[in-house]
PDB file of N, CA and C in Angstrom:
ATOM      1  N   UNK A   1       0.849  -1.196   0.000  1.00  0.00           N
ATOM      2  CA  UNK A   1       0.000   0.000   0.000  1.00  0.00           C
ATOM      3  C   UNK A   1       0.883   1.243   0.000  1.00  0.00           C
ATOM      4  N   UNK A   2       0.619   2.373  -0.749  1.00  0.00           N
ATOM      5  CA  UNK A   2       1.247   3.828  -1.388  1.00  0.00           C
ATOM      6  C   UNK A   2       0.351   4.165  -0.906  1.00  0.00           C
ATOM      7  N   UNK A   3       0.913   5.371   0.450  1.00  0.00           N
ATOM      8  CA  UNK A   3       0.096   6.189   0.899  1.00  0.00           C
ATOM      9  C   UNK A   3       0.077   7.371  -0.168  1.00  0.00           C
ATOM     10  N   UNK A   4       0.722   7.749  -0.892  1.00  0.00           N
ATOM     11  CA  UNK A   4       0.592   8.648  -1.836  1.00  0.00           C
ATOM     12  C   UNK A   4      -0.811   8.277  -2.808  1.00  0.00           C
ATOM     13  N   UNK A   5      -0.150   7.081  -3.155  1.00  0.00           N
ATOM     14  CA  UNK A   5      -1.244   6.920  -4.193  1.00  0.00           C
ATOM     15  C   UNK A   5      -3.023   6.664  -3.537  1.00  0.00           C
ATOM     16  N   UNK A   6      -2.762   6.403  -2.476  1.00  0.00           N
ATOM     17  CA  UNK A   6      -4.112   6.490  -1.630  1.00  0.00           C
ATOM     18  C   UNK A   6      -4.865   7.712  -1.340  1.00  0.00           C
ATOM     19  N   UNK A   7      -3.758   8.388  -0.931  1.00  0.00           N
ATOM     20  CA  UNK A   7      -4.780   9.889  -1.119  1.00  0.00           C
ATOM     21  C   UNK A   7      -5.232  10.449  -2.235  1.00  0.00           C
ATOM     22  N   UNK A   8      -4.088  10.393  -3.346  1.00  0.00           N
ATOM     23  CA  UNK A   8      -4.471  10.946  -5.016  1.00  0.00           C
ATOM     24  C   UNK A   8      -5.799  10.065  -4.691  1.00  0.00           C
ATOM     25  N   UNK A   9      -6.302   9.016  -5.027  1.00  0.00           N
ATOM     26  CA  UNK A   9      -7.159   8.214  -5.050  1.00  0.00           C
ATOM     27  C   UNK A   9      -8.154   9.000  -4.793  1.00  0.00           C
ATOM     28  N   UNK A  10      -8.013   8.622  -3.220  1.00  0.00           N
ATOM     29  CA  UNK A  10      -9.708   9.784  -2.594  1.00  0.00           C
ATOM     30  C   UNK A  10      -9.722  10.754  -2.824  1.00  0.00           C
ATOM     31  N   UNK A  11      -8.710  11.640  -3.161  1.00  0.00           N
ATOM     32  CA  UNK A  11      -8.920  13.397  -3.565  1.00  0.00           C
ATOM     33  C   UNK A  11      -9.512  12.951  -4.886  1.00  0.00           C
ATOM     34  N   UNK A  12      -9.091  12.276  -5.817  1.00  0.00           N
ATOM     35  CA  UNK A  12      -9.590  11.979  -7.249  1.00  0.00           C
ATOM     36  C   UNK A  12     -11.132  11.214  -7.248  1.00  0.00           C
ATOM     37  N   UNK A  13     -11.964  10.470  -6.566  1.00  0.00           N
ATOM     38  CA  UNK A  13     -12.596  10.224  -6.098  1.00  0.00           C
ATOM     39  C   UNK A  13     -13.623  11.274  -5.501  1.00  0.00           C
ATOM     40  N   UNK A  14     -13.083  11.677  -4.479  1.00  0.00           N
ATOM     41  CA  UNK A  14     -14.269  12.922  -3.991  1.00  0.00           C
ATOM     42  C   UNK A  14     -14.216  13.701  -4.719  1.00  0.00           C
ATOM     43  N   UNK A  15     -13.390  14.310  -5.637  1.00  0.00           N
ATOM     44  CA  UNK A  15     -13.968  15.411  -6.384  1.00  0.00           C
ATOM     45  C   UNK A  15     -14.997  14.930  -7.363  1.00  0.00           C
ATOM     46  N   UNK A  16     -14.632  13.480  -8.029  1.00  0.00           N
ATOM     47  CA  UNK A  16     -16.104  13.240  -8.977  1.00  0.00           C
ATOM     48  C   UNK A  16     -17.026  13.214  -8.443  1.00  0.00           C
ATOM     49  N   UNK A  17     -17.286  12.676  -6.910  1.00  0.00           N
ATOM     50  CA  UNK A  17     -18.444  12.179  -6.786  1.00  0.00           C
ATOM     51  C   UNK A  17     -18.858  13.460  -6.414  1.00  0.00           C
ATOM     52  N   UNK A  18     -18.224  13.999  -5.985  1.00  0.00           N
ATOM     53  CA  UNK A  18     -19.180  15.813  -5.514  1.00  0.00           C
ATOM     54  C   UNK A  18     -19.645  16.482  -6.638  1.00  0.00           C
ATOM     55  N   UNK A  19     -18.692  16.326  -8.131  1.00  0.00           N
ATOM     56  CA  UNK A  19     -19.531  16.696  -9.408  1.00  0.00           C
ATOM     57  C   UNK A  19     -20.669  15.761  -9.657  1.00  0.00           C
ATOM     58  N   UNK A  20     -21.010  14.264  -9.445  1.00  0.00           N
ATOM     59  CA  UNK A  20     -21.528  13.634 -10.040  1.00  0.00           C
ATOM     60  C   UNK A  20     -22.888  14.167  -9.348  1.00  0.00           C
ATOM     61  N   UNK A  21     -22.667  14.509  -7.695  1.00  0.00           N
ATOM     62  CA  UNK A  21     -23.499  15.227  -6.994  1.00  0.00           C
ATOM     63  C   UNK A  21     -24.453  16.017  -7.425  1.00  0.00           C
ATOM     64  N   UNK A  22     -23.518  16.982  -7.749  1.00  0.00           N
ATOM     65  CA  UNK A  22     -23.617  18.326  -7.808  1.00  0.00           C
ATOM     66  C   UNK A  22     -24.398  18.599  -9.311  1.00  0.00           C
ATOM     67  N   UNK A  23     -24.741  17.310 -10.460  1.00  0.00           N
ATOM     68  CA  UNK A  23     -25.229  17.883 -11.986  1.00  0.00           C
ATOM     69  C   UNK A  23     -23.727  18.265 -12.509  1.00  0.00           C
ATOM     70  N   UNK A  24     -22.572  18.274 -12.496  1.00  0.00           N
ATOM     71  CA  UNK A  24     -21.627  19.174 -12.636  1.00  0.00           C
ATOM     72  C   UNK A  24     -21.662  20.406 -12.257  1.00  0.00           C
ATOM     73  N   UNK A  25     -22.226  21.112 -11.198  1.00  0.00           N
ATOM     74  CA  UNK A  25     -22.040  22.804 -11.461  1.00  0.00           C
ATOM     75  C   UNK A  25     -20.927  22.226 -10.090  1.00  0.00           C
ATOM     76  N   UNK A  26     -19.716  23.669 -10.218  1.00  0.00           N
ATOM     77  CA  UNK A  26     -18.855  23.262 -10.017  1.00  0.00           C
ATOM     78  C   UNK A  26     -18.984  24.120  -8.380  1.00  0.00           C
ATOM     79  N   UNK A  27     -19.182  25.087  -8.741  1.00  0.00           N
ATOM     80  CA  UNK A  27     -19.835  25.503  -7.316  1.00  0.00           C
ATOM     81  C   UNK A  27     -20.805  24.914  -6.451  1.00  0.00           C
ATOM     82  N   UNK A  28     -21.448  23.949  -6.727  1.00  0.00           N
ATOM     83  CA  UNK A  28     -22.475  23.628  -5.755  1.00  0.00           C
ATOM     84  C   UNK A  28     -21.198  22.290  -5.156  1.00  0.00           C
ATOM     85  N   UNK A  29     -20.669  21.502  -6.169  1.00  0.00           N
ATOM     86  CA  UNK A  29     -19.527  20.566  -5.728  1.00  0.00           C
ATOM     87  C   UNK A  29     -18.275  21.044  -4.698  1.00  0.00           C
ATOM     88  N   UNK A  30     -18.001  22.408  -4.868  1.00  0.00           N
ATOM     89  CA  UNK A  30     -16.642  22.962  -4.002  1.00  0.00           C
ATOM     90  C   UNK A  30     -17.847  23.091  -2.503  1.00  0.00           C
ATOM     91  N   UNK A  31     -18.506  23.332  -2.532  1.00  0.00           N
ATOM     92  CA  UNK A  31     -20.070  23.326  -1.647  1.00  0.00           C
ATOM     93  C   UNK A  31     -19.886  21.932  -0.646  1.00  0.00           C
ATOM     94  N   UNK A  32     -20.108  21.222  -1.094  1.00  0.00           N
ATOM     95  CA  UNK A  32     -20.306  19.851  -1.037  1.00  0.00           C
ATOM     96  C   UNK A  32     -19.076  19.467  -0.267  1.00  0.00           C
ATOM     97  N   UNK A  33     -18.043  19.716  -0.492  1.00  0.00           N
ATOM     98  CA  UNK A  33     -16.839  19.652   0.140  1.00  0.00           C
ATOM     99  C   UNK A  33     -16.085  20.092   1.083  1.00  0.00           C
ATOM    100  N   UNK A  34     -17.188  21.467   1.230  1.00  0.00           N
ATOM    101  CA  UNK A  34     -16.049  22.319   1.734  1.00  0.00           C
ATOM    102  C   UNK A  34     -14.842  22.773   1.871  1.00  0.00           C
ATOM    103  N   UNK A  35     -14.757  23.238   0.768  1.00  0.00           N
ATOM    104  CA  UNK A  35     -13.600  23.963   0.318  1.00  0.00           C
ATOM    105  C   UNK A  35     -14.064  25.209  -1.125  1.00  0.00           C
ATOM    106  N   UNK A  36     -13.286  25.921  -1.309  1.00  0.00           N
ATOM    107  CA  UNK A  36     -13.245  27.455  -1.894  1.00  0.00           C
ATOM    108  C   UNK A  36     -13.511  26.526  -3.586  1.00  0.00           C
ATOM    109  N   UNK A  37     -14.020  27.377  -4.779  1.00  0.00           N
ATOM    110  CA  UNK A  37     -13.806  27.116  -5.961  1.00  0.00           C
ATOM    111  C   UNK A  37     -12.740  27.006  -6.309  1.00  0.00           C
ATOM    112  N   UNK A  38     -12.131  27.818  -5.925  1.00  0.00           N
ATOM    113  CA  UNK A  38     -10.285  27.811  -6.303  1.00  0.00           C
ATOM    114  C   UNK A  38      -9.718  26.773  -6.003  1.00  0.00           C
ATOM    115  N   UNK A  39      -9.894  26.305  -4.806  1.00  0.00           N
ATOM    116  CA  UNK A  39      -9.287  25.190  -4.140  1.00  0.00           C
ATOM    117  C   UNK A  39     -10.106  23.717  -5.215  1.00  0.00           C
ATOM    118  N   UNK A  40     -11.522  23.892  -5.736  1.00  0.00           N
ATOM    119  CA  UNK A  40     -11.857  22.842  -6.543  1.00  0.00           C
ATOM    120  C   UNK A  40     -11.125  22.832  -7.960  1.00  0.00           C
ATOM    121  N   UNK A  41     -10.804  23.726  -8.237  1.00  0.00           N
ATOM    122  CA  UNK A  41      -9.783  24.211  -9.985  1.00  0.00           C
ATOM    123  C   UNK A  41      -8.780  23.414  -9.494  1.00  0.00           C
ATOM    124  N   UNK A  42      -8.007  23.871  -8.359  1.00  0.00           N
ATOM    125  CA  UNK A  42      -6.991  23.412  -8.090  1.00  0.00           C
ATOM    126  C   UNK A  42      -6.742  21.445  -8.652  1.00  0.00           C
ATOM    127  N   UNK A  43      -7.875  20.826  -7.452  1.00  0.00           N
ATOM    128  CA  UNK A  43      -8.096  19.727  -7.849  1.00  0.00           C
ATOM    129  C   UNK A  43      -8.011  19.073  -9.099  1.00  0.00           C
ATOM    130  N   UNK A  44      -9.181  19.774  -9.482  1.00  0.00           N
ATOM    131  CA  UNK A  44      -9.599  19.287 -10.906  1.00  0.00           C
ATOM    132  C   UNK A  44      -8.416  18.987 -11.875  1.00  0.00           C
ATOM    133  N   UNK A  45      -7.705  20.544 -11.976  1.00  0.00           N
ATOM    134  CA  UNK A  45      -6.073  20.336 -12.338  1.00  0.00           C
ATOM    135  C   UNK A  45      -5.280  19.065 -12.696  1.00  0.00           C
ATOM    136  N   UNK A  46      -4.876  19.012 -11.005  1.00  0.00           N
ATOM    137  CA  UNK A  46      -4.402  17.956 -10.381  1.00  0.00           C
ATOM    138  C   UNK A  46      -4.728  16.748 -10.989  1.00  0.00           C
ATOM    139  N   UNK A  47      -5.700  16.181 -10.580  1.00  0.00           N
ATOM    140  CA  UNK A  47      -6.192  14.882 -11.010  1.00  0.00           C
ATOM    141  C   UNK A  47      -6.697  15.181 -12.915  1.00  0.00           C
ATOM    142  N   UNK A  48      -6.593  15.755 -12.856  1.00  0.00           N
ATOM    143  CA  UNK A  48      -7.509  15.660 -14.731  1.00  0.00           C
ATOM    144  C   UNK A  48      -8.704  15.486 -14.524  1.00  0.00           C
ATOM    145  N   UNK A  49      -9.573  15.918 -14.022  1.00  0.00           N
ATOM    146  CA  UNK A  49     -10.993  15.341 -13.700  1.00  0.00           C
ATOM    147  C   UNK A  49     -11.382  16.700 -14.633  1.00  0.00           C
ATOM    148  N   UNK A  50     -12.633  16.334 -15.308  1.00  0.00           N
ATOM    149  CA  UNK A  50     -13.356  17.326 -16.018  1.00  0.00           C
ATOM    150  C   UNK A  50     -14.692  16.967 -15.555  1.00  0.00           C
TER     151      UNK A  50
END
């Protein structure tokens, strides 16, 4: 077990499922999370999630 790759995982993970949540609007998903829009760009980035 890669604790690295475990967190990418769930960060990559919770951000879909908070879009899958959310319809895609991306604000109601950074919502969902608690955390800033910026901080969801950030993510999204990160992982490649569209």
């Amino acid at each position: 077990m890669n604790l690295r790759q475990n967190i990418e995982w769930t960060e990559r993970e919770t951000v879909r499922r908070a879009l899958d949540n959310s319809g895609g609007v991306k604000k109601d998903a950074a919502e969902l999370m608690g955390i800033s829009q910026r901080a969801l760009s950030y993510y999204l980035a990160k992982h490649r999630v569209e």
